[in-house]
PDB file of N, CA and C in Angstrom:
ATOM      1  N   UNK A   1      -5.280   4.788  37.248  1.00  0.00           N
ATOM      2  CA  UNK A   1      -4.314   3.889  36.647  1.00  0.00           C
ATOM      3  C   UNK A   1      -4.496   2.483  37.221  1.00  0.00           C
ATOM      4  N   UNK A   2      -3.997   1.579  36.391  1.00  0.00           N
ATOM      5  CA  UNK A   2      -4.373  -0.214  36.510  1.00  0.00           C
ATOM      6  C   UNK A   2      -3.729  -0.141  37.961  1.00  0.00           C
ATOM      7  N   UNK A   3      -3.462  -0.977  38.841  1.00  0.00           N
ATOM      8  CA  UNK A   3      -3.301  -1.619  40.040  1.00  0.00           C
ATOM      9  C   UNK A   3      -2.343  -3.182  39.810  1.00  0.00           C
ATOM     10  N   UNK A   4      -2.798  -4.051  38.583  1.00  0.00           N
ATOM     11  CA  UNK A   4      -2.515  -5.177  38.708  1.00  0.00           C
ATOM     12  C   UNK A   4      -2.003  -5.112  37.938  1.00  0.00           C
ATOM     13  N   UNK A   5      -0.734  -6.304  37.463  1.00  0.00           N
ATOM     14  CA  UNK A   5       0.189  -6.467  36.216  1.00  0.00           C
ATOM     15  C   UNK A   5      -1.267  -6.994  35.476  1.00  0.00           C
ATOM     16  N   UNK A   6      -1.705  -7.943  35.512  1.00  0.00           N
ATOM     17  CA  UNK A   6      -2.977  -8.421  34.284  1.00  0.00           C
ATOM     18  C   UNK A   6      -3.572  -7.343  33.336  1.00  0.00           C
ATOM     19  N   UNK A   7      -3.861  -5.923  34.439  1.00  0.00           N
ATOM     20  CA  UNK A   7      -4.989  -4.946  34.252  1.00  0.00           C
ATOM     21  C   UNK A   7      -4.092  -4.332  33.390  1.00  0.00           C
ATOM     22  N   UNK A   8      -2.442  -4.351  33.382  1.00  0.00           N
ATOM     23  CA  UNK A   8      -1.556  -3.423  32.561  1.00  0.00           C
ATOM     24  C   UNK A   8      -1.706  -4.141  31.639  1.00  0.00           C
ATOM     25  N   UNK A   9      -1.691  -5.135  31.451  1.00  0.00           N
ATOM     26  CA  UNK A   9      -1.452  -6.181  30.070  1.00  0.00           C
ATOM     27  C   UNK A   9      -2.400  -6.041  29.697  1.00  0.00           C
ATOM     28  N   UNK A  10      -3.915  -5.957  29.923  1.00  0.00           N
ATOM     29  CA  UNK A  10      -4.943  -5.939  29.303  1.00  0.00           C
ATOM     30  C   UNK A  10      -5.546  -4.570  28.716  1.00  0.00           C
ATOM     31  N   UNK A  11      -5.087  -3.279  29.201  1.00  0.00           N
ATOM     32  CA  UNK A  11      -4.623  -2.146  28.337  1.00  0.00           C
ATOM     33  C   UNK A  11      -3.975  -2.243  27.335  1.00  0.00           C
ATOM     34  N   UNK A  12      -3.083  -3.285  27.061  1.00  0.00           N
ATOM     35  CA  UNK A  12      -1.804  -2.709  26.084  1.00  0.00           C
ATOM     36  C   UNK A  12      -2.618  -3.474  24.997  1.00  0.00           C
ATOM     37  N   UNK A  13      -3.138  -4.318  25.536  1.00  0.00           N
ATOM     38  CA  UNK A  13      -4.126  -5.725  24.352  1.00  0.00           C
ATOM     39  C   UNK A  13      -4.933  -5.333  23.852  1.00  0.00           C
ATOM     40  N   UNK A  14      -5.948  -4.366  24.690  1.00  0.00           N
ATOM     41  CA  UNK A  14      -6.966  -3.516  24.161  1.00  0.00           C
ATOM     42  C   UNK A  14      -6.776  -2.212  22.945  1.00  0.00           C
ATOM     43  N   UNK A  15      -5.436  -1.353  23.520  1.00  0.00           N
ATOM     44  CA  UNK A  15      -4.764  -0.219  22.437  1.00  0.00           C
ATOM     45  C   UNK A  15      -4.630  -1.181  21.454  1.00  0.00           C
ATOM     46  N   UNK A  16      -3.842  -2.291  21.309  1.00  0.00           N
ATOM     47  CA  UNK A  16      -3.254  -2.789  20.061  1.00  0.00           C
ATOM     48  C   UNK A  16      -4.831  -3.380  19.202  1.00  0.00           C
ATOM     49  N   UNK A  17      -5.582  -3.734  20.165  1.00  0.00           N
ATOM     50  CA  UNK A  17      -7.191  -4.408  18.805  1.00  0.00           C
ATOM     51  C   UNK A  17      -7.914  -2.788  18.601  1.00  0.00           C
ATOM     52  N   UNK A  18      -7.645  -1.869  19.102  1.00  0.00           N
ATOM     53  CA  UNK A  18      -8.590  -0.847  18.762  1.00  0.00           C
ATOM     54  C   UNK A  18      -7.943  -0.328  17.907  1.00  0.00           C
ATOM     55  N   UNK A  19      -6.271  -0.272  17.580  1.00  0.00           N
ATOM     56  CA  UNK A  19      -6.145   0.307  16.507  1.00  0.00           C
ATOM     57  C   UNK A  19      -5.908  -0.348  15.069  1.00  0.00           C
ATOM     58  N   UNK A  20      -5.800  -2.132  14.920  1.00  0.00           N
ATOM     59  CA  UNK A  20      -6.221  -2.380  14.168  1.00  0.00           C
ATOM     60  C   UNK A  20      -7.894  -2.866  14.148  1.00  0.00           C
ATOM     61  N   UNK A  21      -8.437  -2.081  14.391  1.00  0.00           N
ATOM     62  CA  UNK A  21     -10.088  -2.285  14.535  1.00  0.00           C
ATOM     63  C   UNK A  21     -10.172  -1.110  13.616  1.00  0.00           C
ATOM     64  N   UNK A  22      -9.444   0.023  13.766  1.00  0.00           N
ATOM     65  CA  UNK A  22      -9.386   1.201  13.200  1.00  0.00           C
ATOM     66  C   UNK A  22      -9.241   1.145  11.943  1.00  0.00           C
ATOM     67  N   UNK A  23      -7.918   0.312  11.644  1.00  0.00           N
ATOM     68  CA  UNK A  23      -7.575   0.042  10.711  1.00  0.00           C
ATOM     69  C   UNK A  23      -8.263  -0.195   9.716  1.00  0.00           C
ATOM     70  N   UNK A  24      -8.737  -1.864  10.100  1.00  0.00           N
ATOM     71  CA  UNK A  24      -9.818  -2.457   9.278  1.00  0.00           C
ATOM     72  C   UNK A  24     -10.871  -1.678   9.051  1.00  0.00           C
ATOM     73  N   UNK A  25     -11.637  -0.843   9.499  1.00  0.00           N
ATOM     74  CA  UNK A  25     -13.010  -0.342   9.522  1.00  0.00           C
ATOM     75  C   UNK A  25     -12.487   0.816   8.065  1.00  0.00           C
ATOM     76  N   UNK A  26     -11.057   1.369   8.459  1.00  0.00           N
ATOM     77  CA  UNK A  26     -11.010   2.216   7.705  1.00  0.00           C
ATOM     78  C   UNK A  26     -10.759   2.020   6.410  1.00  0.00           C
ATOM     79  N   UNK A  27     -10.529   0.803   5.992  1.00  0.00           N
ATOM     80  CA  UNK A  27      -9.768   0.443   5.248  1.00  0.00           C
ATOM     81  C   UNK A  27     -11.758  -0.007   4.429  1.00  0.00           C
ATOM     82  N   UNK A  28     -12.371  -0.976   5.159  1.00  0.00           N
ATOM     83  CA  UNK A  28     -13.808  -1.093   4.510  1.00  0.00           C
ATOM     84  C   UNK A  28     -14.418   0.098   4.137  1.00  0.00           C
ATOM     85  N   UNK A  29     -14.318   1.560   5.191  1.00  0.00           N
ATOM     86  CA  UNK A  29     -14.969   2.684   4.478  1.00  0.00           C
ATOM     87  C   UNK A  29     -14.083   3.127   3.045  1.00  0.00           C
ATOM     88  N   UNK A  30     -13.049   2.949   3.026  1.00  0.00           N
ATOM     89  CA  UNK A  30     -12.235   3.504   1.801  1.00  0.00           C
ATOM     90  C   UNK A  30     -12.895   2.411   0.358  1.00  0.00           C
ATOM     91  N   UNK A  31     -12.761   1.632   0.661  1.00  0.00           N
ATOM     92  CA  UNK A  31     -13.424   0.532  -0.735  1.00  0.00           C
ATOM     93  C   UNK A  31     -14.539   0.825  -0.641  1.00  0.00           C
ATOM     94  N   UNK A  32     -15.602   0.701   0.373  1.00  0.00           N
ATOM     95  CA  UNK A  32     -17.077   1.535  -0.138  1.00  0.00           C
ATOM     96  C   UNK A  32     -16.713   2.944  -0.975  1.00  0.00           C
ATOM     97  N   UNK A  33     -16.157   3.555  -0.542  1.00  0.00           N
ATOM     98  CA  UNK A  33     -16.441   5.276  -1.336  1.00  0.00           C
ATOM     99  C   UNK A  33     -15.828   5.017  -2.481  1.00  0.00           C
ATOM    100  N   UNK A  34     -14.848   4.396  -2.686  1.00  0.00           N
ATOM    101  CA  UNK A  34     -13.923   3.955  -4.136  1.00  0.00           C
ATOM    102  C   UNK A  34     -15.178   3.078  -5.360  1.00  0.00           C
ATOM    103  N   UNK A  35     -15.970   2.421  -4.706  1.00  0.00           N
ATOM    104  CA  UNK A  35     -16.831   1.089  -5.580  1.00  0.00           C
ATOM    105  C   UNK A  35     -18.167   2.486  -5.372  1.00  0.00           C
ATOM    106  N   UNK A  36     -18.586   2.995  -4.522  1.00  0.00           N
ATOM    107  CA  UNK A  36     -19.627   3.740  -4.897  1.00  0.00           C
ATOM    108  C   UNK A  36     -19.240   4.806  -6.062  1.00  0.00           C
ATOM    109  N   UNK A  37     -17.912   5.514  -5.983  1.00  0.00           N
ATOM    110  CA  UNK A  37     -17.665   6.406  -7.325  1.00  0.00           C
ATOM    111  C   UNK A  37     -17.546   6.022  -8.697  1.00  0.00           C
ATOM    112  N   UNK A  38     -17.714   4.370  -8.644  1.00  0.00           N
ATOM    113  CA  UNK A  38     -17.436   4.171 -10.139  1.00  0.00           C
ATOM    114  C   UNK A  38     -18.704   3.929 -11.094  1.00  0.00           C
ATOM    115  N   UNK A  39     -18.409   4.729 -11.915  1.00  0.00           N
ATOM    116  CA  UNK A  39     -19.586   4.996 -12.683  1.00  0.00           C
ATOM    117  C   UNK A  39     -19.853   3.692 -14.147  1.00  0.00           C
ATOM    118  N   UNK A  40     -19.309   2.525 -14.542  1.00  0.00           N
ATOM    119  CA  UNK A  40     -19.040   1.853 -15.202  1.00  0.00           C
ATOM    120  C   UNK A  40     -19.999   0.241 -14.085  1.00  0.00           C
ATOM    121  N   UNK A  41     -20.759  -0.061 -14.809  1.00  0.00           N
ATOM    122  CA  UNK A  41     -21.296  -1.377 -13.834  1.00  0.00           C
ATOM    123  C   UNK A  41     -20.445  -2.507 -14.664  1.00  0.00           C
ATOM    124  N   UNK A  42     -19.318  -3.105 -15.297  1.00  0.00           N
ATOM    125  CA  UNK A  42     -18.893  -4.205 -15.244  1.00  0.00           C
ATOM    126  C   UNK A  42     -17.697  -3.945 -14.044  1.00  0.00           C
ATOM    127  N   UNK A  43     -17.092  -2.754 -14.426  1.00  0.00           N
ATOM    128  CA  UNK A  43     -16.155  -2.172 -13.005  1.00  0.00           C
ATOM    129  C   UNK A  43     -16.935  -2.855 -11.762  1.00  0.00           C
ATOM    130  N   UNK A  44     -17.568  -1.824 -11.654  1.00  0.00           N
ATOM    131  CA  UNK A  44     -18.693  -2.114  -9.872  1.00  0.00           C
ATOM    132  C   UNK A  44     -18.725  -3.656  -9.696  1.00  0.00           C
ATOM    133  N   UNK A  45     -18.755  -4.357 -10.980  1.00  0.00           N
ATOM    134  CA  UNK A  45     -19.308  -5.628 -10.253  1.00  0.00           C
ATOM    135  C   UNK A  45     -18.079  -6.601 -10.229  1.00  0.00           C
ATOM    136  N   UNK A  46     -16.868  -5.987 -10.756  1.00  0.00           N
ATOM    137  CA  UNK A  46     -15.633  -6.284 -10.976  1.00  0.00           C
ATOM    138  C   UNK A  46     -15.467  -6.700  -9.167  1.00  0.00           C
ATOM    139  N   UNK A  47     -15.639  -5.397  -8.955  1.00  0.00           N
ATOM    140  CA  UNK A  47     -15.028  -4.980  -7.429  1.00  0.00           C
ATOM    141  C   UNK A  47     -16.006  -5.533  -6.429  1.00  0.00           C
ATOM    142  N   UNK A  48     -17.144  -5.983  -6.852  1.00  0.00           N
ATOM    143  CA  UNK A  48     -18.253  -5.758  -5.739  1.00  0.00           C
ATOM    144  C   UNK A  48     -17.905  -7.371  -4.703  1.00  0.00           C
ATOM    145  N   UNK A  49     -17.622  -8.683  -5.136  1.00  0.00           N
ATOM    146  CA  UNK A  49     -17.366  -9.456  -4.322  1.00  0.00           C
ATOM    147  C   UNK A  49     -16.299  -9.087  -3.129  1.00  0.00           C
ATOM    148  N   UNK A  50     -15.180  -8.673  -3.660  1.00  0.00           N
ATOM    149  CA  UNK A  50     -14.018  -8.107  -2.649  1.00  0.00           C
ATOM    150  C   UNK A  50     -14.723  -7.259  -2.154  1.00  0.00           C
ATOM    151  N   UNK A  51     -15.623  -6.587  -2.259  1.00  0.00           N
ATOM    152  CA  UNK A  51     -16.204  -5.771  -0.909  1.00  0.00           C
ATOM    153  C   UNK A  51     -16.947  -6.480   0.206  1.00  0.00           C
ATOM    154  N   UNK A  52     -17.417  -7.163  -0.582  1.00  0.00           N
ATOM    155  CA  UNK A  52     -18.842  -7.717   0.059  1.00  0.00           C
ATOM    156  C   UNK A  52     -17.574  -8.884   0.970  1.00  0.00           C
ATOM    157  N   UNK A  53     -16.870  -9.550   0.402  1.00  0.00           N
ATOM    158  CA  UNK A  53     -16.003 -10.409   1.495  1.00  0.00           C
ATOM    159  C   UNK A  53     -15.780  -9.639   2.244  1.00  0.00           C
ATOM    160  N   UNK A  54     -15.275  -8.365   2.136  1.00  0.00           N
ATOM    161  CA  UNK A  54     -14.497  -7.098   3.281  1.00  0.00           C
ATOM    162  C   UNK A  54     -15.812  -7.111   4.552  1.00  0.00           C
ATOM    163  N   UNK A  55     -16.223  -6.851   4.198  1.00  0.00           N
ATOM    164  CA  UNK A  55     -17.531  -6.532   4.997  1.00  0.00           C
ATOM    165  C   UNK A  55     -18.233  -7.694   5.943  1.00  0.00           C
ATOM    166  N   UNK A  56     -18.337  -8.567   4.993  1.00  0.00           N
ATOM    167  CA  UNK A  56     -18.329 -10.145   6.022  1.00  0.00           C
ATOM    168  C   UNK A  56     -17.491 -10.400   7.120  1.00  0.00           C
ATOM    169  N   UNK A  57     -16.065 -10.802   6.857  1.00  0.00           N
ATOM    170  CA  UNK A  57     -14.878 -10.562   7.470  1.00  0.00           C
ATOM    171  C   UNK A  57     -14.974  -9.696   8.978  1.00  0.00           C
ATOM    172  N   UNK A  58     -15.161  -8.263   8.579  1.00  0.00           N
ATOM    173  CA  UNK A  58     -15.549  -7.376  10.067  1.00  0.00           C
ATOM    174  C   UNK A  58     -16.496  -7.986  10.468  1.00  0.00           C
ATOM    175  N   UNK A  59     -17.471  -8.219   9.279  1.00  0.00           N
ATOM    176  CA  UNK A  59     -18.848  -8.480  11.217  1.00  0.00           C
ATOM    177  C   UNK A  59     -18.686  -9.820  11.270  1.00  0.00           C
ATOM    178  N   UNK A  60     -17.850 -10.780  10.504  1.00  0.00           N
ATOM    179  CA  UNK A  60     -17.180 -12.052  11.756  1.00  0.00           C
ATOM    180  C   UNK A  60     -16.839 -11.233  12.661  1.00  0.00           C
ATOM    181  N   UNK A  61     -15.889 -10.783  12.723  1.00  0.00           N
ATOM    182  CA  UNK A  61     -14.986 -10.504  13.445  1.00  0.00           C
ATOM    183  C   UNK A  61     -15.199  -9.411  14.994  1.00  0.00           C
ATOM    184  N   UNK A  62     -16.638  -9.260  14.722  1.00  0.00           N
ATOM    185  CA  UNK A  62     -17.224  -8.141  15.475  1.00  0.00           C
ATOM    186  C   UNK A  62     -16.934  -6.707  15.261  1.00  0.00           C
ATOM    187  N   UNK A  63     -15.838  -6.192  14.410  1.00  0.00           N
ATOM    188  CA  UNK A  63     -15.690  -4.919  14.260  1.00  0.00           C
ATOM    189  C   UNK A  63     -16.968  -4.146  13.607  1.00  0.00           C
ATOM    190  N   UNK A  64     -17.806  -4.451  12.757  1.00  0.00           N
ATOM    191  CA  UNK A  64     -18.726  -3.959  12.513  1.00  0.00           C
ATOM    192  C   UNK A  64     -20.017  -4.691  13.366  1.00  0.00           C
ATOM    193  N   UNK A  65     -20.979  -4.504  13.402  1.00  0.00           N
ATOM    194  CA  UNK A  65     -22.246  -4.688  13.917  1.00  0.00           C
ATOM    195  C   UNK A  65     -23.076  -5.992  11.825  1.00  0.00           C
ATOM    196  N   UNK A  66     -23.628  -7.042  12.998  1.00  0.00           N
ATOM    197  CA  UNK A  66     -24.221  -8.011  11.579  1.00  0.00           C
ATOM    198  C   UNK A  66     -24.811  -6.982  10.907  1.00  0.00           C
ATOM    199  N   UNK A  67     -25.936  -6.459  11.439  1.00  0.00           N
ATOM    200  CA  UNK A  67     -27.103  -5.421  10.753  1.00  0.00           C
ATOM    201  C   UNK A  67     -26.366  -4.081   9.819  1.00  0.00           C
ATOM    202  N   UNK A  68     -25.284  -3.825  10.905  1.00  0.00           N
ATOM    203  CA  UNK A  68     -24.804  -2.855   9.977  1.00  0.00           C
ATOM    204  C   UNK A  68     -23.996  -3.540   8.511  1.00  0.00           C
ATOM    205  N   UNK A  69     -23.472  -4.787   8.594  1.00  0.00           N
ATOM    206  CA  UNK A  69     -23.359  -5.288   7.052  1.00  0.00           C
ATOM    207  C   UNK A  69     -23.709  -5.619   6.072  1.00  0.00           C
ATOM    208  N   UNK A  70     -25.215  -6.297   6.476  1.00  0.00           N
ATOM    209  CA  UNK A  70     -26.634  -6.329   5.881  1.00  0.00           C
ATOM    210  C   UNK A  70     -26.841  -5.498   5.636  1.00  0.00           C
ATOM    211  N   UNK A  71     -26.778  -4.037   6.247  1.00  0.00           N
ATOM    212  CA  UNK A  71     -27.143  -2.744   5.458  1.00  0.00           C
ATOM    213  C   UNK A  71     -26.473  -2.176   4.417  1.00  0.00           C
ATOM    214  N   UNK A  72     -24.552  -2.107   4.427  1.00  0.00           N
ATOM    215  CA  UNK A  72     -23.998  -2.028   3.885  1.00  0.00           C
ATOM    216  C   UNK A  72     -24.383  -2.673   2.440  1.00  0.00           C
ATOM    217  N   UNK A  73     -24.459  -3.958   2.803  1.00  0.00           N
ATOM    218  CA  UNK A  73     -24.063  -4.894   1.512  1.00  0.00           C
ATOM    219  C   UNK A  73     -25.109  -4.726   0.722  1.00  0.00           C
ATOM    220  N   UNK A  74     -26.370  -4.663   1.151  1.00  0.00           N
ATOM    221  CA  UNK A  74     -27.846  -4.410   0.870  1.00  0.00           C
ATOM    222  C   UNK A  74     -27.686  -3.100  -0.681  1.00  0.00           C
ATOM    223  N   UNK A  75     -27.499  -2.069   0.254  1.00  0.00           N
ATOM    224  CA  UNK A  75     -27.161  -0.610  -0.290  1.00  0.00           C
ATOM    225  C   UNK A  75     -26.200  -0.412  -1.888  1.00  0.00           C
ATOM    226  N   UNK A  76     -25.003  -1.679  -1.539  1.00  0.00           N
ATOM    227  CA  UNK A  76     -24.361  -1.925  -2.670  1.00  0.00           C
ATOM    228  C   UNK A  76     -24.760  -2.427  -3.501  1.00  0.00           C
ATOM    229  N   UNK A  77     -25.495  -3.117  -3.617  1.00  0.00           N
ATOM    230  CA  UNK A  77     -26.168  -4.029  -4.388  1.00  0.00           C
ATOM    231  C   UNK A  77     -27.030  -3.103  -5.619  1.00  0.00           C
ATOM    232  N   UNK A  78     -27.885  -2.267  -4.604  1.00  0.00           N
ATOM    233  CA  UNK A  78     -28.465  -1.444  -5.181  1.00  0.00           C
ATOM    234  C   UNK A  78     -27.775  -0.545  -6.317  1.00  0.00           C
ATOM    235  N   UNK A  79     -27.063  -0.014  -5.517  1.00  0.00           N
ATOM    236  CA  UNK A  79     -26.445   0.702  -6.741  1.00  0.00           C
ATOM    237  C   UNK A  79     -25.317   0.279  -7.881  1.00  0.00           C
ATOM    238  N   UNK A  80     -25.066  -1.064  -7.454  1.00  0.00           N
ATOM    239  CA  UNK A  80     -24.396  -1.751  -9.094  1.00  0.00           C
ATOM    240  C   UNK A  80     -25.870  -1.640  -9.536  1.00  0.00           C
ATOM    241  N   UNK A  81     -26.380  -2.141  -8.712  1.00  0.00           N
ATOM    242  CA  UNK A  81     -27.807  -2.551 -10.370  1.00  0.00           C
ATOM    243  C   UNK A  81     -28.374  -1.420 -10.621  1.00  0.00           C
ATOM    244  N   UNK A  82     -28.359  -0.452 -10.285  1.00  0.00           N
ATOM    245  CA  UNK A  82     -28.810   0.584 -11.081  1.00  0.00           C
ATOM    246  C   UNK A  82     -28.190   1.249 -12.028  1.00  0.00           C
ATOM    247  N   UNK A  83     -26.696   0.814 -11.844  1.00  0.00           N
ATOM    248  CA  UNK A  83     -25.762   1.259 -13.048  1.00  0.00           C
ATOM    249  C   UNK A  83     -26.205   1.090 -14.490  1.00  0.00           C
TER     250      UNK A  83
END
């Protein structure tokens, strides 16, 4: 257990960004699986900027990894246009 008032405060700072870290991440996997099920490409491409901002957003933000959004976004791409 912490020792210092700082070290307590900096637990409670850490719980509170990991669970909206959670949040957010979960919230980007839910719009990927939602925009990958739609089978209609004016839909997909309806939706596809609001993803692609979603996804930017985290890896500002460091919750995702850059490469892993580049991969993401990459992947999407693909499959509107193959619609």
């Amino acid at each position: 257990m912490a020792n210092h008032k700082s070290a307590l405060k900096r637990i409670r700072a850490n719980n509170r960004k990991r669970l909206e870290n959670r949040y957010y991440a979960k919230t980007m996997r839910n719009s990927l699986r939602d925009i990958r099920l739609v089978s209609e490409k004016a839909e997909a491409q309806k939706r596809l900027p609001s993803v692609i901002s979603l996804i930017d957003k985290l890896a500002k933000k460091g919750i995702i990894h850059k490469n892993k959004a580049a991969n993401l976004k990459s992947g999407l791409m693909k499959k509107v246009n193959q619609l």
